[in-house]
Protein backbone atom coordinates (compact mmCIF):
# COMPACT_ATOMS: atom_id res chain seq x y z
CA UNK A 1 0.00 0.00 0.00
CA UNK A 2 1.06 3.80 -0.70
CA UNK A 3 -0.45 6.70 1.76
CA UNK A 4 0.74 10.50 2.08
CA UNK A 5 0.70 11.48 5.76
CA UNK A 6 0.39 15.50 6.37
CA UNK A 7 -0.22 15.12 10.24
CA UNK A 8 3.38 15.66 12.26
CA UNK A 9 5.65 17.88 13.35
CA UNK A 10 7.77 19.48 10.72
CA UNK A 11 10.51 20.32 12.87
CA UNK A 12 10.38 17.06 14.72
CA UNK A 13 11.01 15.34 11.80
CA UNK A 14 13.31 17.51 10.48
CA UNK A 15 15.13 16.95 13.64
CA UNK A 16 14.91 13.24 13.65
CA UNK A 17 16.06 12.78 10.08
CA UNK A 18 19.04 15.31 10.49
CA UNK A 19 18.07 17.43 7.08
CA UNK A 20 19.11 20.61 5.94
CA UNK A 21 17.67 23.87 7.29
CA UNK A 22 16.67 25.16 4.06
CA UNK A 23 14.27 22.25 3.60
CA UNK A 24 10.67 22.74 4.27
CA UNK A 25 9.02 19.41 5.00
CA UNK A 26 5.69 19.27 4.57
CA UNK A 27 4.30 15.19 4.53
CA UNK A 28 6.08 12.05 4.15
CA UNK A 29 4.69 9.50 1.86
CA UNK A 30 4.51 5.72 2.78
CA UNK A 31 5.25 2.63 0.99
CA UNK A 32 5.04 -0.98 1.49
CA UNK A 33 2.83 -3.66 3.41
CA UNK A 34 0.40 -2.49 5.60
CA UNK A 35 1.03 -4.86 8.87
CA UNK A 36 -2.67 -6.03 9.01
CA UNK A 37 -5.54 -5.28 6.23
CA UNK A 38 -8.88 -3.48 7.40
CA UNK A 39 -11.38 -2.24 5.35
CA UNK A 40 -11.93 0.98 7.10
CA UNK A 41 -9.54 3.65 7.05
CA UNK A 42 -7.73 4.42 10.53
CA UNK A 43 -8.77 8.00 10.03
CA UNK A 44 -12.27 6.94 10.12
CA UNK A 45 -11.86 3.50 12.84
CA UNK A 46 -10.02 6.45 15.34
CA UNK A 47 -12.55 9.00 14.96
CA UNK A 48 -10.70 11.84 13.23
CA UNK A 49 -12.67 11.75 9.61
CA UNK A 50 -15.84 10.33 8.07
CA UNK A 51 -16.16 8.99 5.23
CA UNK A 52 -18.08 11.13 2.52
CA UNK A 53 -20.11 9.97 -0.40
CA UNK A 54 -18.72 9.78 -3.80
CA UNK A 55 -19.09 12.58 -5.84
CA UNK A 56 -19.34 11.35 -9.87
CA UNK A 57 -19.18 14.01 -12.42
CA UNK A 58 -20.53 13.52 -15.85
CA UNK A 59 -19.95 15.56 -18.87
């Protein structure tokens, strides 16, 4: 699986992964296997997002 994570502490990170100050970090993305599957996303199972109905546009 592949996910873009935008929640964190810039400057945390920054200071964890040693980069240079004129970097601005702004998400990390994430690759690989997730560790167990579920079919509803963590956002939603932990109570920070819903999920919203599709929106399909026709032309």
């Amino acid at each position: 699986g592949m996910g873009w994570v935008s929640i964190l502490d810039p400057a945390e990170i920054a200071r964890i992964l040693d980069t240079p100050p004129e970097w601005t970090l702004i998400g990390y993305f994430c690759l690989g296997y997730p560790s167990e599957e579920d079919c509803v996303p963590t956002l939603e199972r932990e109570g920070w997002e819903q999920r919203r109905p599709a929106v399909i546009l026709r032309r």
